[in-house]
Protein backbone atom coordinates (compact mmCIF):
# COMPACT_ATOMS: atom_id res chain seq x y z
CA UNK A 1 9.86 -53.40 -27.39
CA UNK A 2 8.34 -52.92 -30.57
CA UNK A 3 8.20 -50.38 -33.25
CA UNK A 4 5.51 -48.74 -32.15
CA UNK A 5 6.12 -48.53 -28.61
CA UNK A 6 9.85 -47.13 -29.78
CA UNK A 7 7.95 -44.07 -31.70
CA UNK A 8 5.49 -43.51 -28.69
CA UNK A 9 8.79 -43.72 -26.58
CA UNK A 10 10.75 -41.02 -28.62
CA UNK A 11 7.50 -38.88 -28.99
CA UNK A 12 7.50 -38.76 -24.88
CA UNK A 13 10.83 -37.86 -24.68
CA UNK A 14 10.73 -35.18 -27.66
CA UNK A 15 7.77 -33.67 -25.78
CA UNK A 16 9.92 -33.52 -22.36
CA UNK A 17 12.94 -31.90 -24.13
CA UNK A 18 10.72 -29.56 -25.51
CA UNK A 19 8.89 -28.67 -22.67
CA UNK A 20 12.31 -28.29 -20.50
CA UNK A 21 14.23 -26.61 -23.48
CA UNK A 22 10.89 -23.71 -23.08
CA UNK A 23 11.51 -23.63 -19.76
CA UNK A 24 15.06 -22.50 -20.11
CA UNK A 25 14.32 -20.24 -22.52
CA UNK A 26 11.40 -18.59 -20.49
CA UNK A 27 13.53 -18.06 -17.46
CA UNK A 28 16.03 -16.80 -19.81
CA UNK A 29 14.04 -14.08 -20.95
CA UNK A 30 12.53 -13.52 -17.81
CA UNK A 31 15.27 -13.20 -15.46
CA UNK A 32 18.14 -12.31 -17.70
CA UNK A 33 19.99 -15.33 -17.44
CA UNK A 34 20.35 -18.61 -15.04
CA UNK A 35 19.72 -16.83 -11.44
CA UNK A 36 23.07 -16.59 -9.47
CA UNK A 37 21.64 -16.63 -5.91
CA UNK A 38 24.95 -16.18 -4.44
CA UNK A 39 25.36 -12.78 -6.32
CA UNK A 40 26.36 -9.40 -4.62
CA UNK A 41 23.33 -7.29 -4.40
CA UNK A 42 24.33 -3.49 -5.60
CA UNK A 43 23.95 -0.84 -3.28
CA UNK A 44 21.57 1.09 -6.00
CA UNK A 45 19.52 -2.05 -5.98
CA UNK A 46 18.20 -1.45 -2.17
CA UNK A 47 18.73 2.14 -2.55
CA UNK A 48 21.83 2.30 -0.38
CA UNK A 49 24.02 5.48 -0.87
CA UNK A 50 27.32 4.21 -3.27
CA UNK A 51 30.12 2.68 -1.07
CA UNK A 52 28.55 2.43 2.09
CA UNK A 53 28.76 -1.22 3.49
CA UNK A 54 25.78 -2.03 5.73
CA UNK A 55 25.68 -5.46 7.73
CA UNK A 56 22.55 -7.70 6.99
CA UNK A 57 21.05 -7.33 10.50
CA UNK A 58 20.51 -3.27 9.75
CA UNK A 59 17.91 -4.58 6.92
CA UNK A 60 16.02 -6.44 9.42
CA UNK A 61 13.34 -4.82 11.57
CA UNK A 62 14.85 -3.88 15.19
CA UNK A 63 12.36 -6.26 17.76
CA UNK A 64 10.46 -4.05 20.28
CA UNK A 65 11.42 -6.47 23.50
CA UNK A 66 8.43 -4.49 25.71
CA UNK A 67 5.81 -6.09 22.85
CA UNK A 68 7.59 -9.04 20.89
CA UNK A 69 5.71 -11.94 21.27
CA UNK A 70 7.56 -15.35 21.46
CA UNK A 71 8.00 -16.11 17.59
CA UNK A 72 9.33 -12.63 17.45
CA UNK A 73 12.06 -13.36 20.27
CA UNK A 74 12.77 -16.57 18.79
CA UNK A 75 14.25 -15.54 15.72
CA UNK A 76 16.90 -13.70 17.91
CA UNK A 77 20.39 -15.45 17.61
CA UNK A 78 20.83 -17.76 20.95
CA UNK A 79 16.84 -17.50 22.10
CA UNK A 80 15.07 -20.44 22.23
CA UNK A 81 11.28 -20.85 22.97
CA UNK A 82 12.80 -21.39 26.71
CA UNK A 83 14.52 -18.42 27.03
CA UNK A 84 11.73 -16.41 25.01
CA UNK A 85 9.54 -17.79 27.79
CA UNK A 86 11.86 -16.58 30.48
CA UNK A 87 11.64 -12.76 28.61
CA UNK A 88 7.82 -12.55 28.64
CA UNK A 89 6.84 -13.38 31.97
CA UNK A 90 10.32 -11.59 33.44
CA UNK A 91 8.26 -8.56 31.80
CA UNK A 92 4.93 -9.75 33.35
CA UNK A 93 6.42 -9.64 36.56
CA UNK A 94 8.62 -6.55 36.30
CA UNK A 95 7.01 -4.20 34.00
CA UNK A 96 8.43 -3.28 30.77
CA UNK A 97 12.18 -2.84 30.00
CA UNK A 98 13.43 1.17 30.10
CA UNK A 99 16.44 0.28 27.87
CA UNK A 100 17.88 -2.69 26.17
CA UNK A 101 20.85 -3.17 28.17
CA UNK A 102 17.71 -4.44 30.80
CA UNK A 103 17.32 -7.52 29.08
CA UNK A 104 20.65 -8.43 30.96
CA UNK A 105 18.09 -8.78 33.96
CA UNK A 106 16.47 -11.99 32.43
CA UNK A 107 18.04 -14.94 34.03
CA UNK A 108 20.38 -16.56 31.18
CA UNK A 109 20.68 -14.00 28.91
CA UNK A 110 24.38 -12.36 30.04
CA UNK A 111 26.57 -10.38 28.00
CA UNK A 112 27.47 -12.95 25.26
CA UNK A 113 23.95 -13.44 24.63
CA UNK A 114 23.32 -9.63 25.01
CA UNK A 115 25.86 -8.71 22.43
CA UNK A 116 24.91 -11.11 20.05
CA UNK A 117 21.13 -9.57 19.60
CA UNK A 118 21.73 -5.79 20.98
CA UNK A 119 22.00 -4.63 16.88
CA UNK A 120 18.15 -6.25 16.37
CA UNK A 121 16.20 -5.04 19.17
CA UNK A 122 14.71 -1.69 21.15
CA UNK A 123 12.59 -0.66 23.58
CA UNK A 124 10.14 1.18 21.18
CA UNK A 125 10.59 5.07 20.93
């Protein structure tokens, strides 16, 4: 390598340090720091009343079963497109459900199932 290829070299690599050394700095500024995405969230930071503990399923959106299309079901824990399948046309056939304990009517959803989602969905009100 010769001596001008070495200065072009160490020019590149000057410019890279620089530009990542901004970066730092600019998210330093910006978010107060390196972000810590493991970090507690505060209760006054999603305006939750000091010292109450809520579970992460009461931030989510409750799923109206009578009107949840399949994507919707889906994202319940232990429904698959299958069983989301099996939910629509059990209310296609049957009419909508009166309460969510009816969702215990679907072949293969039973109790364990039934537990597992009964905090993230309704009926509608």
């Amino acid at each position: 390598m010769n001596r001008k290829q070495k200065k072009e070299k160490y020019k590149f690599l000057a410019v890279v340090v620089l530009f990542l050394v901004s970066g730092i700095w600019y998210s330093h500024s910006f978010y107060g720091g390196m972000l810590d995405m493991g970090r507690q969230i505060a209760a006054e930071e999603i305006g939750v009343a000091e010292g109450k503990q809520i579970a992460a399923e009461d931030l989510l959106e409750k799923i109206n079963i009578n009107t949840a299309t399949a994507e919707e079901l889906i994202s319940l824990s232990g429904i698959g497109e299958g069983r989301a399948a099996d939910i629509i046309a059990y209310r296609e056939e049957n009419g909508t459900f009166g309460r969510i304990e009816d969702m215990m009517r679907v072949p293969g959803i039973g109790e364990k199932t039934f537990e597992e989602i009964k905090e993230r969905i309704t009926v509608g009100e």
